[in-house]
N, C-alpha and C. Protein backbone atom coordinates (compact mmCIF):
# COMPACT_ATOMS: atom_id res chain seq x y z
N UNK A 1 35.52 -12.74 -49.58
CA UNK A 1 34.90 -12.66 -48.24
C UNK A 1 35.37 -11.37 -47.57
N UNK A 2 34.66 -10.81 -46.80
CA UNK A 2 35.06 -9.45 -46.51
C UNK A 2 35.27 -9.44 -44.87
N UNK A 3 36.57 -8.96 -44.63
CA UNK A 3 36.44 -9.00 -42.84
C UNK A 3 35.94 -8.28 -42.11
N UNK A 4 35.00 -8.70 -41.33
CA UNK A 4 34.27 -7.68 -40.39
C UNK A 4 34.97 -7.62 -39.04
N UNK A 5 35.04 -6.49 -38.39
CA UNK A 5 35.59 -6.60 -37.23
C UNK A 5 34.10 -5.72 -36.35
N UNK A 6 34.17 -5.95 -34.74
CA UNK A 6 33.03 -5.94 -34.34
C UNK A 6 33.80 -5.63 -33.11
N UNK A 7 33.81 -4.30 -32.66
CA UNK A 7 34.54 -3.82 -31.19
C UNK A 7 33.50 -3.47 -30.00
N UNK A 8 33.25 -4.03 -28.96
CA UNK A 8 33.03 -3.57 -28.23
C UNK A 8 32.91 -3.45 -26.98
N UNK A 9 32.53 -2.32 -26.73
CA UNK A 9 33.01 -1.05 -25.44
C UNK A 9 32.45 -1.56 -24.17
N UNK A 10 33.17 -1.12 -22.96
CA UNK A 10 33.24 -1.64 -21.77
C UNK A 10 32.12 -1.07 -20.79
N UNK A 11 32.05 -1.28 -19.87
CA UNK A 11 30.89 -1.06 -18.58
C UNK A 11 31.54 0.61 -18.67
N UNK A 12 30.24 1.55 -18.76
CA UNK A 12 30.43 3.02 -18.82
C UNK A 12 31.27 3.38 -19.91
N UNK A 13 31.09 2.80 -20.99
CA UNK A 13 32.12 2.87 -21.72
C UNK A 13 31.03 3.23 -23.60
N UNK A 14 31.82 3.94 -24.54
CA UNK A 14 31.27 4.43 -25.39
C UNK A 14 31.76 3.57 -26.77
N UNK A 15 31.24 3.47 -28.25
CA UNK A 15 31.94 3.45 -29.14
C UNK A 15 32.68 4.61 -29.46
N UNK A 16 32.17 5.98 -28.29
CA UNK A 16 33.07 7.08 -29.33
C UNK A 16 34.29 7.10 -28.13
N UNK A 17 34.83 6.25 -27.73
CA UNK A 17 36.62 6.15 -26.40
C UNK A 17 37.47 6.48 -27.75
N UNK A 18 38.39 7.39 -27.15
CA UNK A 18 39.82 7.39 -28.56
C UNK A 18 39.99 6.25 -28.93
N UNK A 19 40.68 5.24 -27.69
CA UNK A 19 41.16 4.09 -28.53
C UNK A 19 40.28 3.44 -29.48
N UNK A 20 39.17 2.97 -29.02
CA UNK A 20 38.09 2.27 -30.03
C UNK A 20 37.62 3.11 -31.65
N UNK A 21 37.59 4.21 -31.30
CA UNK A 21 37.51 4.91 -32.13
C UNK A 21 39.24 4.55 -33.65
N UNK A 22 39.95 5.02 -32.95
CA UNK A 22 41.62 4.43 -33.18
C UNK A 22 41.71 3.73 -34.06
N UNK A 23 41.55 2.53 -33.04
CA UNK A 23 41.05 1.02 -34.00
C UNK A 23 40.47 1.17 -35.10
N UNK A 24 38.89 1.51 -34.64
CA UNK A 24 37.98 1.58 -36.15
C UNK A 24 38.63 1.79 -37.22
N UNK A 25 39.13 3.65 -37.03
CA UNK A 25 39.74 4.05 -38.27
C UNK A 25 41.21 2.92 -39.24
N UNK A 26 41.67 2.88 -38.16
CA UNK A 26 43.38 1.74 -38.74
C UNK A 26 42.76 0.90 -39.31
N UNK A 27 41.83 0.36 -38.62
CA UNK A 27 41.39 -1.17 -39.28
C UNK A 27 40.62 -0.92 -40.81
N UNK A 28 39.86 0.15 -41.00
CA UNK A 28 39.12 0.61 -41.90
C UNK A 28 40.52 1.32 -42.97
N UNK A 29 41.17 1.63 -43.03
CA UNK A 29 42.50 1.79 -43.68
C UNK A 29 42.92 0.10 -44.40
N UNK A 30 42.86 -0.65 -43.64
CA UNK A 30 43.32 -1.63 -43.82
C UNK A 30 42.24 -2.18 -44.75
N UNK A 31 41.21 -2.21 -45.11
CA UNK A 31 40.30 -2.47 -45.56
C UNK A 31 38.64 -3.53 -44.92
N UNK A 32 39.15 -3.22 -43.70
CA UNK A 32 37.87 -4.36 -42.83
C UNK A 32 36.57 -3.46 -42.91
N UNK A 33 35.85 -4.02 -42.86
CA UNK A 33 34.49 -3.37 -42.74
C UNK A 33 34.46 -3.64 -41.10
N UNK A 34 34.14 -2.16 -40.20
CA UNK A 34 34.30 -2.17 -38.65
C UNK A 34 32.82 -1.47 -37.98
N UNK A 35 32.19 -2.25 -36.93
CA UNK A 35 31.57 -2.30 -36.52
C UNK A 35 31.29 -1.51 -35.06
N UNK A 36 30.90 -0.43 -34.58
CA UNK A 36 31.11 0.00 -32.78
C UNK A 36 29.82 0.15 -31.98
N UNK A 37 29.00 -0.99 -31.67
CA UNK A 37 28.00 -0.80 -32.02
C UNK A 37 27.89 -0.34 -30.48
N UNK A 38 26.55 0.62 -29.96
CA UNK A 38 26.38 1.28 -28.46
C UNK A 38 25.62 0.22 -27.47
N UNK A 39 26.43 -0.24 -26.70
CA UNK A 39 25.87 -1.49 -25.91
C UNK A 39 24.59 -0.78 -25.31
N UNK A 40 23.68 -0.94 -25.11
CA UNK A 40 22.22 -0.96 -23.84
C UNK A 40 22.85 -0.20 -22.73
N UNK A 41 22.32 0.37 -22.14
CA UNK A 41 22.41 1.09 -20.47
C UNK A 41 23.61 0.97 -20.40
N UNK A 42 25.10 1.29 -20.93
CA UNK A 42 26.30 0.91 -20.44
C UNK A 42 26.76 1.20 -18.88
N UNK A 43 26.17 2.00 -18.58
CA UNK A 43 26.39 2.43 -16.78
C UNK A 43 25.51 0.96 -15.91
N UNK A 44 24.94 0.57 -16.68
CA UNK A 44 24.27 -0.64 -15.80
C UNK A 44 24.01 -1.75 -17.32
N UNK A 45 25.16 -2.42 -16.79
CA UNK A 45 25.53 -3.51 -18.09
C UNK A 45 24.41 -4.94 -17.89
N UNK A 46 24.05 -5.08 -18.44
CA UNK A 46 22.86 -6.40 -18.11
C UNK A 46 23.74 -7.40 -19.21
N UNK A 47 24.02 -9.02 -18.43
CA UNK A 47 24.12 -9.96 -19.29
C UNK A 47 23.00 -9.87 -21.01
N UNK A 48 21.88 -10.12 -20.38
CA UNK A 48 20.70 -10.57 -21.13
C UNK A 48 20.92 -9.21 -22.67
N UNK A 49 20.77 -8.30 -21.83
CA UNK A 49 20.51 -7.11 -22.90
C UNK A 49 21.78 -7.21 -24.09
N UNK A 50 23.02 -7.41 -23.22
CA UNK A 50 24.50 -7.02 -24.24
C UNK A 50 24.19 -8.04 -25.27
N UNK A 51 24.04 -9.47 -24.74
CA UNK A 51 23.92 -10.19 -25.64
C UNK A 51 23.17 -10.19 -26.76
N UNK A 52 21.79 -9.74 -26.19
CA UNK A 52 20.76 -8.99 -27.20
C UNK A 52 21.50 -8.57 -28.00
N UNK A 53 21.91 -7.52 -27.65
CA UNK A 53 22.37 -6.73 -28.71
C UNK A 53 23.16 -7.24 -29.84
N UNK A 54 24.38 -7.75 -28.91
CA UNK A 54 25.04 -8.16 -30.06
C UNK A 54 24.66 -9.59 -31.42
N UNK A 55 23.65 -10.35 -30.75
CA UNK A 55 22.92 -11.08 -31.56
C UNK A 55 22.06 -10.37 -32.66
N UNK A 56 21.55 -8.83 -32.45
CA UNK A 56 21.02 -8.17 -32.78
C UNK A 56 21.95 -7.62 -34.30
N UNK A 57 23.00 -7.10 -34.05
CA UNK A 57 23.78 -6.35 -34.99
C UNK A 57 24.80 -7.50 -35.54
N UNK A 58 25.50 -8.25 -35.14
CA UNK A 58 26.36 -9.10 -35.88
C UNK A 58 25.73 -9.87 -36.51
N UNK A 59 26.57 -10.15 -38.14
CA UNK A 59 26.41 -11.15 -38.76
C UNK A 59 27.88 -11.66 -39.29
N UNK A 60 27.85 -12.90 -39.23
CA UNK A 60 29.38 -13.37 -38.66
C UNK A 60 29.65 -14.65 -40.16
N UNK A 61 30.74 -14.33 -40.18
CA UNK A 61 31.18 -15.22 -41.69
C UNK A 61 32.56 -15.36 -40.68
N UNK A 62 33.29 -16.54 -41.69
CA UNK A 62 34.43 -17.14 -40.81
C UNK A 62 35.54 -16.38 -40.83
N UNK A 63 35.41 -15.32 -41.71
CA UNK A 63 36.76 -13.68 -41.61
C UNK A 63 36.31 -12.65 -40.29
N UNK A 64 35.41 -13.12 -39.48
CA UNK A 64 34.73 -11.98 -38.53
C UNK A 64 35.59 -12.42 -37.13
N UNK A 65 36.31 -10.94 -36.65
CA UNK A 65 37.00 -10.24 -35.68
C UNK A 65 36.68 -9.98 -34.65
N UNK A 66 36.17 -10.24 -33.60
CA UNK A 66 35.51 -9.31 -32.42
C UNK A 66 36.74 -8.74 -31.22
N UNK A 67 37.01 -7.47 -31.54
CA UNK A 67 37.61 -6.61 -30.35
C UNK A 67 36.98 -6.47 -29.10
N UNK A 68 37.27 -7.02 -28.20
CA UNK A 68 36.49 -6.18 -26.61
C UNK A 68 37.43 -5.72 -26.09
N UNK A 69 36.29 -4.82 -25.21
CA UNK A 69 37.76 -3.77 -23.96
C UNK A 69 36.92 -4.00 -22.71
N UNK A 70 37.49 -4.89 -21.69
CA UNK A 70 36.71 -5.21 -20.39
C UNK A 70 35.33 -5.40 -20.33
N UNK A 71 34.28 -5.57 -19.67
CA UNK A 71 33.52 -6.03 -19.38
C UNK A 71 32.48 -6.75 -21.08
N UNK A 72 33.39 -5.85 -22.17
CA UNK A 72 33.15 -6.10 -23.39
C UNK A 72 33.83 -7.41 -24.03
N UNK A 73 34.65 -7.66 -23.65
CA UNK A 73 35.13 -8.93 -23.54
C UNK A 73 34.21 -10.32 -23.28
N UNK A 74 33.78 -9.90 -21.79
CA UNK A 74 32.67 -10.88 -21.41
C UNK A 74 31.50 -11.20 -22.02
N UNK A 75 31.36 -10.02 -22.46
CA UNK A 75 29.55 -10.05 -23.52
C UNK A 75 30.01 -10.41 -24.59
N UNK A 76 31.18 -10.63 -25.37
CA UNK A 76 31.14 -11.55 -26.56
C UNK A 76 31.86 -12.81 -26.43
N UNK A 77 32.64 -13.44 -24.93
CA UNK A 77 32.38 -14.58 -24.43
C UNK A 77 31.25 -15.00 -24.61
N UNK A 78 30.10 -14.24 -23.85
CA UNK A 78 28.79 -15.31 -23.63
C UNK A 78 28.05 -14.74 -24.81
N UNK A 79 28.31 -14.37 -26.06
CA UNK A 79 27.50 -13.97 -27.67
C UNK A 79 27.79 -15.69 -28.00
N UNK A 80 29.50 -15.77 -27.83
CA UNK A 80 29.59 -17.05 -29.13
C UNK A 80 29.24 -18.47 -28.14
N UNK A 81 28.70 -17.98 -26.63
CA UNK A 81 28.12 -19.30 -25.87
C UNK A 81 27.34 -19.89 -26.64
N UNK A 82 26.32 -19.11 -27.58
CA UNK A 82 24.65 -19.02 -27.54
C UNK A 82 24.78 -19.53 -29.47
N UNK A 83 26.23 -19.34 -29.85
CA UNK A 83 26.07 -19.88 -31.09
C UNK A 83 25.82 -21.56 -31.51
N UNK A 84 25.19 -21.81 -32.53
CA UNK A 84 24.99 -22.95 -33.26
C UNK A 84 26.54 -23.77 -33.41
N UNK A 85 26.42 -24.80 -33.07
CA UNK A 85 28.06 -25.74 -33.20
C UNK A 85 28.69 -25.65 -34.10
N UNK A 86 28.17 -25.68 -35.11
CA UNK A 86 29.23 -25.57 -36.15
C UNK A 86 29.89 -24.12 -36.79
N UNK A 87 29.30 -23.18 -36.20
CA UNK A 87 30.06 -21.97 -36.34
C UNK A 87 31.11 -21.91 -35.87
N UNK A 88 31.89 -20.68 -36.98
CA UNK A 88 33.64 -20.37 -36.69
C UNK A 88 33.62 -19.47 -37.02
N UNK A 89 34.37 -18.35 -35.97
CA UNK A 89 34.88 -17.42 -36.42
C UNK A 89 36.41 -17.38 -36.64
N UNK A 90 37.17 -15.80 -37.09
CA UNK A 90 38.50 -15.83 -37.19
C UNK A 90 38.86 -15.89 -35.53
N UNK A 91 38.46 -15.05 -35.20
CA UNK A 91 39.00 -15.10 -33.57
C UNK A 91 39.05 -13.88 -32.80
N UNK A 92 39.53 -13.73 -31.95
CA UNK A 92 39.00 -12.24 -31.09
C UNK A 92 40.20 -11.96 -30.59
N UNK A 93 40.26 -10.55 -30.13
CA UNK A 93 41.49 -9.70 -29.52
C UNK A 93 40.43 -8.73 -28.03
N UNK A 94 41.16 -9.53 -27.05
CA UNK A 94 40.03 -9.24 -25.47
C UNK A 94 41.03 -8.16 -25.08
N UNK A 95 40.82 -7.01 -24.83
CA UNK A 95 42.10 -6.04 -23.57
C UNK A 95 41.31 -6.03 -22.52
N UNK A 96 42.12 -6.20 -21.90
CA UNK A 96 41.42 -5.94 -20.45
C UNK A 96 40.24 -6.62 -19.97
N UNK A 97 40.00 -8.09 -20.40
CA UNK A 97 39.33 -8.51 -20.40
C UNK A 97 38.66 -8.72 -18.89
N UNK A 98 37.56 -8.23 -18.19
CA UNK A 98 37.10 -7.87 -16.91
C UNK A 98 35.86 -9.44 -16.56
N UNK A 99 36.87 -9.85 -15.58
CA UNK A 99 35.70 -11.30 -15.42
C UNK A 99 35.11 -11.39 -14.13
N UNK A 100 36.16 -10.52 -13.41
CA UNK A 100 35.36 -10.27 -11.55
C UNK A 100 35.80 -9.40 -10.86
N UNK A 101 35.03 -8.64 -9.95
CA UNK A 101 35.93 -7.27 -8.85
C UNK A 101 36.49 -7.82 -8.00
N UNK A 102 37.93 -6.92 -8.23
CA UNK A 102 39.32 -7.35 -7.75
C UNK A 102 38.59 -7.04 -5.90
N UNK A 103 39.31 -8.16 -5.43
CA UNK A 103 38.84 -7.93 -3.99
C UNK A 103 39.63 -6.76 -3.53
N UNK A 104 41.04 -6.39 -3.56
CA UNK A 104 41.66 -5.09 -3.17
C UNK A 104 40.45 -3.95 -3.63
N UNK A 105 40.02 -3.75 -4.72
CA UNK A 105 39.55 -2.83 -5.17
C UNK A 105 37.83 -2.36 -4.10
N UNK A 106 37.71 -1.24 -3.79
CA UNK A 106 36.80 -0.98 -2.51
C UNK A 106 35.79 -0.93 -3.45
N UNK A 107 34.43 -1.31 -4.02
CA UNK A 107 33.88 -0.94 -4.96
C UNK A 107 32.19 -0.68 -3.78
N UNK A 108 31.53 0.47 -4.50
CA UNK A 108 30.21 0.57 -3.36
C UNK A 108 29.42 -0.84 -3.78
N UNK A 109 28.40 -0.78 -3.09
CA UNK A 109 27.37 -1.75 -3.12
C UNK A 109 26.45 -1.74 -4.50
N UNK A 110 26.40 -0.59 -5.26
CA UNK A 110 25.65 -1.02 -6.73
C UNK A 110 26.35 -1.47 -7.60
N UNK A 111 28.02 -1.22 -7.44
CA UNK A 111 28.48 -1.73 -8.49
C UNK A 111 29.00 -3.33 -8.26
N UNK A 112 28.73 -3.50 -6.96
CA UNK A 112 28.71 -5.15 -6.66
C UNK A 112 27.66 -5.84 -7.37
N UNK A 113 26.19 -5.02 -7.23
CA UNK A 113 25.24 -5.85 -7.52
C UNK A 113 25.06 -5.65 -9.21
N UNK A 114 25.52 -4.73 -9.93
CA UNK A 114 25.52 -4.94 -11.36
C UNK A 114 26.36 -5.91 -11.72
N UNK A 115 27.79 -5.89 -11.11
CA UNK A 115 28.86 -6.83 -11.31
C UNK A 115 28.22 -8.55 -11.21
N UNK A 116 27.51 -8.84 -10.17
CA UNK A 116 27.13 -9.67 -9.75
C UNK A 116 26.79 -10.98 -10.77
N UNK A 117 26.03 -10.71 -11.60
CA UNK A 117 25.58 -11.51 -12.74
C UNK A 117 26.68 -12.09 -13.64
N UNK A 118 27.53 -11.20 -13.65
CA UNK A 118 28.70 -11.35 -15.07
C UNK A 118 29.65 -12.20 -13.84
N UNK A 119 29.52 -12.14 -12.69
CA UNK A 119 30.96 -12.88 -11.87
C UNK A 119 30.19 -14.23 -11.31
N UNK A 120 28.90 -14.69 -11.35
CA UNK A 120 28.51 -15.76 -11.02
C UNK A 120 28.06 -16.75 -12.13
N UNK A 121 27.38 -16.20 -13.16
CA UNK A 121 27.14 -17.08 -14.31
C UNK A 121 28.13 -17.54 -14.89
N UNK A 122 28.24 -18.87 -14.83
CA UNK A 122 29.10 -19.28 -15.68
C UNK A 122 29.28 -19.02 -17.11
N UNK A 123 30.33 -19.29 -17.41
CA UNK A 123 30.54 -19.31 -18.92
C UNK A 123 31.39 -21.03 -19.42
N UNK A 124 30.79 -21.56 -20.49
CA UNK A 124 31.43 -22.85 -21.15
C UNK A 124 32.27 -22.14 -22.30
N UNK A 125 33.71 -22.22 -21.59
CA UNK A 125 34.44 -21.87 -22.15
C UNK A 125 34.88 -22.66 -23.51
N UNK A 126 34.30 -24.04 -22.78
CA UNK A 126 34.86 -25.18 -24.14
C UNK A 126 34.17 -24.76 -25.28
N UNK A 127 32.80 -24.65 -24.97
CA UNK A 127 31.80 -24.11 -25.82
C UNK A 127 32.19 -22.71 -26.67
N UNK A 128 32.67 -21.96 -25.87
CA UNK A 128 32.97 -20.19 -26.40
C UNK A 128 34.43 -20.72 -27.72
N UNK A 129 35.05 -21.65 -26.98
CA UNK A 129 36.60 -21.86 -28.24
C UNK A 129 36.26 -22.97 -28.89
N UNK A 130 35.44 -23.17 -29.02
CA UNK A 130 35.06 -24.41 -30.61
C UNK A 130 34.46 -23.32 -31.73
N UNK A 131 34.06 -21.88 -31.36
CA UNK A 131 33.97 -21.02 -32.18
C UNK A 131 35.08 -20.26 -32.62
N UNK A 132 36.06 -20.14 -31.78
CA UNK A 132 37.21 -19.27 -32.15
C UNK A 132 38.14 -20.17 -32.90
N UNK A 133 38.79 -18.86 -34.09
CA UNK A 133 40.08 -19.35 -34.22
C UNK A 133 41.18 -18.82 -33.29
N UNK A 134 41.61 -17.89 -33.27
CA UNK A 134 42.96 -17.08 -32.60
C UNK A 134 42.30 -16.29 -31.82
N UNK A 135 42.65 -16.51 -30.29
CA UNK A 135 42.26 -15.73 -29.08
C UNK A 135 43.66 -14.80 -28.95
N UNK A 136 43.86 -13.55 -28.58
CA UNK A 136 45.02 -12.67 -28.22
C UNK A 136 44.00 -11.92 -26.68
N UNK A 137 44.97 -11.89 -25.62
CA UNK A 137 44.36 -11.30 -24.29
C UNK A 137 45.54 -10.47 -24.42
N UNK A 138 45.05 -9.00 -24.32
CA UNK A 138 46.07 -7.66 -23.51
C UNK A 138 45.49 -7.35 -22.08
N UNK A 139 46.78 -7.80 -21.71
CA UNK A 139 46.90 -7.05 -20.21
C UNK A 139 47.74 -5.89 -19.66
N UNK A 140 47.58 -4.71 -18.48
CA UNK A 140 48.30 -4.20 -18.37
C UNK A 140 48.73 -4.39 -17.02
N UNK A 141 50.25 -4.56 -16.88
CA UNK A 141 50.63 -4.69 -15.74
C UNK A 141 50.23 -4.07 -14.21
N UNK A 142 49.50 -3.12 -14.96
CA UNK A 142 49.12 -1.99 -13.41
C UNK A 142 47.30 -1.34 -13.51
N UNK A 143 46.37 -2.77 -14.11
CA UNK A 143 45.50 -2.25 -14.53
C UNK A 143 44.61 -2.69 -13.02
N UNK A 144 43.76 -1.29 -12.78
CA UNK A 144 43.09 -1.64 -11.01
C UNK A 144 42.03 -2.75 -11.22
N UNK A 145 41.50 -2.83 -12.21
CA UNK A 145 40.31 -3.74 -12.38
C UNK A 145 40.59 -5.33 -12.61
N UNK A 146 41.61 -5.64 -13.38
CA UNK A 146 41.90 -6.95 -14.28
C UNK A 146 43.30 -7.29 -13.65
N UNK A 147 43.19 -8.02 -12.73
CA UNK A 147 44.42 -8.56 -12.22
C UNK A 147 45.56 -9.41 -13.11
N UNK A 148 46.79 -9.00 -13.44
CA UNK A 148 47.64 -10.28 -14.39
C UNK A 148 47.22 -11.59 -14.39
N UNK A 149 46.95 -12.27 -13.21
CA UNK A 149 46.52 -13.41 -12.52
C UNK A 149 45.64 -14.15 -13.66
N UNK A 150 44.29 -13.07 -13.76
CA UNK A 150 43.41 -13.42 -14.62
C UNK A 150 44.27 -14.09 -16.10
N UNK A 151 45.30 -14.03 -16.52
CA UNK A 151 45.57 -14.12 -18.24
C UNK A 151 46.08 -15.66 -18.22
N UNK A 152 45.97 -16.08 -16.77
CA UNK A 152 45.97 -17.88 -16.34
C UNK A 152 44.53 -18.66 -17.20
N UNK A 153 43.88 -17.98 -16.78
CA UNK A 153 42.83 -18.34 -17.36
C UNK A 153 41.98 -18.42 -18.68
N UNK A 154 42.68 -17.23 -19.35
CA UNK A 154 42.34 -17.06 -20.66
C UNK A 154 43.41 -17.96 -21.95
N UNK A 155 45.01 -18.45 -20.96
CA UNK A 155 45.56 -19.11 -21.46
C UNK A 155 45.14 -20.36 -21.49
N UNK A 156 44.87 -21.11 -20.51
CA UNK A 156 44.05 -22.34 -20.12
C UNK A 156 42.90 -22.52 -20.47
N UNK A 157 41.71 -21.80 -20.54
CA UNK A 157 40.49 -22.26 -20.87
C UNK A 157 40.60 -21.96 -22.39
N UNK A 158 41.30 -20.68 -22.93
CA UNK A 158 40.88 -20.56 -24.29
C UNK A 158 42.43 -20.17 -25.49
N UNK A 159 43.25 -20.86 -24.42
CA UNK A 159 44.50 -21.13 -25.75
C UNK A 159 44.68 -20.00 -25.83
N UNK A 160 44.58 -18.38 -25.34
CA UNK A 160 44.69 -17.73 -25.85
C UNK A 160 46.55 -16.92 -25.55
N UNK A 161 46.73 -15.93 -26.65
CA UNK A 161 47.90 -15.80 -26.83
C UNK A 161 47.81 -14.59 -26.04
N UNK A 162 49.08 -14.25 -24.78
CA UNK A 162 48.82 -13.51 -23.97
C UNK A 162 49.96 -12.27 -23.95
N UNK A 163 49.48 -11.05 -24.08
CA UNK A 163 50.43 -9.89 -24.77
C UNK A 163 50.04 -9.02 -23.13
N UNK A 164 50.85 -8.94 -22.52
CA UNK A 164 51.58 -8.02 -21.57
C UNK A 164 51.87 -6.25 -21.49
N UNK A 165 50.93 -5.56 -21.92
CA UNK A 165 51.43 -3.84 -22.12
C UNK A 165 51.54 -3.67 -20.66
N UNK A 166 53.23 -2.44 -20.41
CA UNK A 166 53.39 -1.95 -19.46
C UNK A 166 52.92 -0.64 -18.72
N UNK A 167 52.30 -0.52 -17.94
CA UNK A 167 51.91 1.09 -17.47
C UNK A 167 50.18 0.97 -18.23
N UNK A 168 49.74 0.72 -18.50
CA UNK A 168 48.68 1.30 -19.04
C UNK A 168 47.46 1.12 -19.03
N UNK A 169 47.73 0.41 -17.32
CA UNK A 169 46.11 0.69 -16.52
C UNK A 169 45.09 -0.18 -16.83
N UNK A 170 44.12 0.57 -16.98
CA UNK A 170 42.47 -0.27 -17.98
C UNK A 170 42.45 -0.11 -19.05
N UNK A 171 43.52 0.74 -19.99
CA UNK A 171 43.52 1.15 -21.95
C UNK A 171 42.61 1.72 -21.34
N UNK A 172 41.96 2.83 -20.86
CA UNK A 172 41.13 4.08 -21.01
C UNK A 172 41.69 5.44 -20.84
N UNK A 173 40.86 6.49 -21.46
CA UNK A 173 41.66 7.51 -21.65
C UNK A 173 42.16 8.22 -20.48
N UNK A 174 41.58 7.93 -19.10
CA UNK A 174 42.06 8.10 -17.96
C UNK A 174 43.31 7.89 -18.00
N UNK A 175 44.10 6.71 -18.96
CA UNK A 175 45.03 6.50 -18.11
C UNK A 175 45.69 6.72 -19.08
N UNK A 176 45.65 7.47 -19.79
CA UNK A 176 46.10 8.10 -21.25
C UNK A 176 46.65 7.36 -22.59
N UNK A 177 45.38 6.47 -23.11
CA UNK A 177 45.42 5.25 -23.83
C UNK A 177 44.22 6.27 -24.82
N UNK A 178 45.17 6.14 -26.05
CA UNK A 178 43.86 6.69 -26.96
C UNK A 178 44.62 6.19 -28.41
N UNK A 179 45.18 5.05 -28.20
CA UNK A 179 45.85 3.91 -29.46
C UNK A 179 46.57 2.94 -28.69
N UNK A 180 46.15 1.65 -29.32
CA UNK A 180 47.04 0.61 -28.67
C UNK A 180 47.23 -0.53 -29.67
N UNK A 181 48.41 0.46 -30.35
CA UNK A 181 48.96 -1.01 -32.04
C UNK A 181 49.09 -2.41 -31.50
N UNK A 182 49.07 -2.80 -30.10
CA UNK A 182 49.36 -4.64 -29.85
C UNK A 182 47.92 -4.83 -30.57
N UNK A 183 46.96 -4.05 -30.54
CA UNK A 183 45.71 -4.49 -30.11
C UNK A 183 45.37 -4.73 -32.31
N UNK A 184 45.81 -3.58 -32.67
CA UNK A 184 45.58 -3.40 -33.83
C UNK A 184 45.96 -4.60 -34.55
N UNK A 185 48.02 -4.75 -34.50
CA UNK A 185 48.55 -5.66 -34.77
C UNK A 185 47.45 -7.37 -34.85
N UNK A 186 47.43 -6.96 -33.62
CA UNK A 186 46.69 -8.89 -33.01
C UNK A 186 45.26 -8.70 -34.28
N UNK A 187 44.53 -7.82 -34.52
CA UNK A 187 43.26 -7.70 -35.02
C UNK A 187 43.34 -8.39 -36.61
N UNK A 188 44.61 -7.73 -37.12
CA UNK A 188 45.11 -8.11 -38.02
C UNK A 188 45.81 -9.67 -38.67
N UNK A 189 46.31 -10.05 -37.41
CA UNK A 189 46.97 -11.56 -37.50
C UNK A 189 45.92 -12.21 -37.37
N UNK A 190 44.98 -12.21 -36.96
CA UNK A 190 43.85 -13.41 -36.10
C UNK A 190 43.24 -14.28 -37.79
């Protein structure tokens, strides 16, 4: 069986980011067959479309990986909503997993209303972890978007195992993240 891993990229965000890029290569060393596929309009993230997509390009056997980095996180939450019950995957590695705008954070009025969809639709979480095996959430202590707070939730709704990086923001190259071995490591154990 061959492991596929399946990364992807965040609101304004590319398959070609160092880190993702990073990943690809390590993991492809390792021998996974790796996936980065270019989400739809990433500057204006649509539920409907990401999912598209990714229903579009994945094909999933029970060795299959999915990496997200923020708002990428969420779109393969609501991918394995939409799966058939008896599917399983290995399990996923979320950084920065982005589920709502931080109220501190001043954000204008379009990026409320793109946000909007992904922070009111629910998600059946019970539903999303009868597909997973091994959930891993990275957080960074000082990231403006993804409050610590949030990794309550990813422990509770989805068992997941919660890894703590210090200093390092959103993992984007802004904040000078262009490799992140927790992330690799976890990709590998799952």
């Amino acid at each position: 069986m061959n492991k596929k891993v399946y990364i992807i990229h965040g609101w304004d965000g590319s398959p070609n980011e160092p880190m993702l890029q990073w990943l690809k290569i390590s993991l492809e060393e390792k021998g996974y067959e790796v996936f980065v596929p270019e989400m739809p309009e990433p500057a204006v993230p649509k539920i409907e479309s990401w999912v598209g997509k990714l229903k579009e390009v994945i094909l999933l056997n029970e060795e299959t990986v999915f990496i997200g980095h923020s708002i990428g996180c969420q779109a393969i939450l609501r991918y394995l909503e939409t799966l058939n019950e008896n599917i399983r995957i290995a399990g996923a590695v979320l950084i920065a997993p982005w589920m709502e705008l931080d109220k501190q954070t001043e954000e204008g009025q379009e990026v409320v209303e793109i946000a909007k969809p992904w922070m009111e639709t629910p998600i059946n979480f019970q539903k999303v972890k009868s597909h997973l095996g091994k959930v891993v959430a990275i957080f960074s202590d000082n990231d403006p978007f993804v409050p610590l707070s949030q990794k309550d939730l990813f422990e509770k709704e989805l068992g997941a195992e919660i890894i703590i990086e210090s200093g390092k923001g959103h993992f984007t190259v802004g904040d000078g993240i262009d490799k992140l071995p927790s992330a690799l490591k976890a990709a590998t154990q799952v």
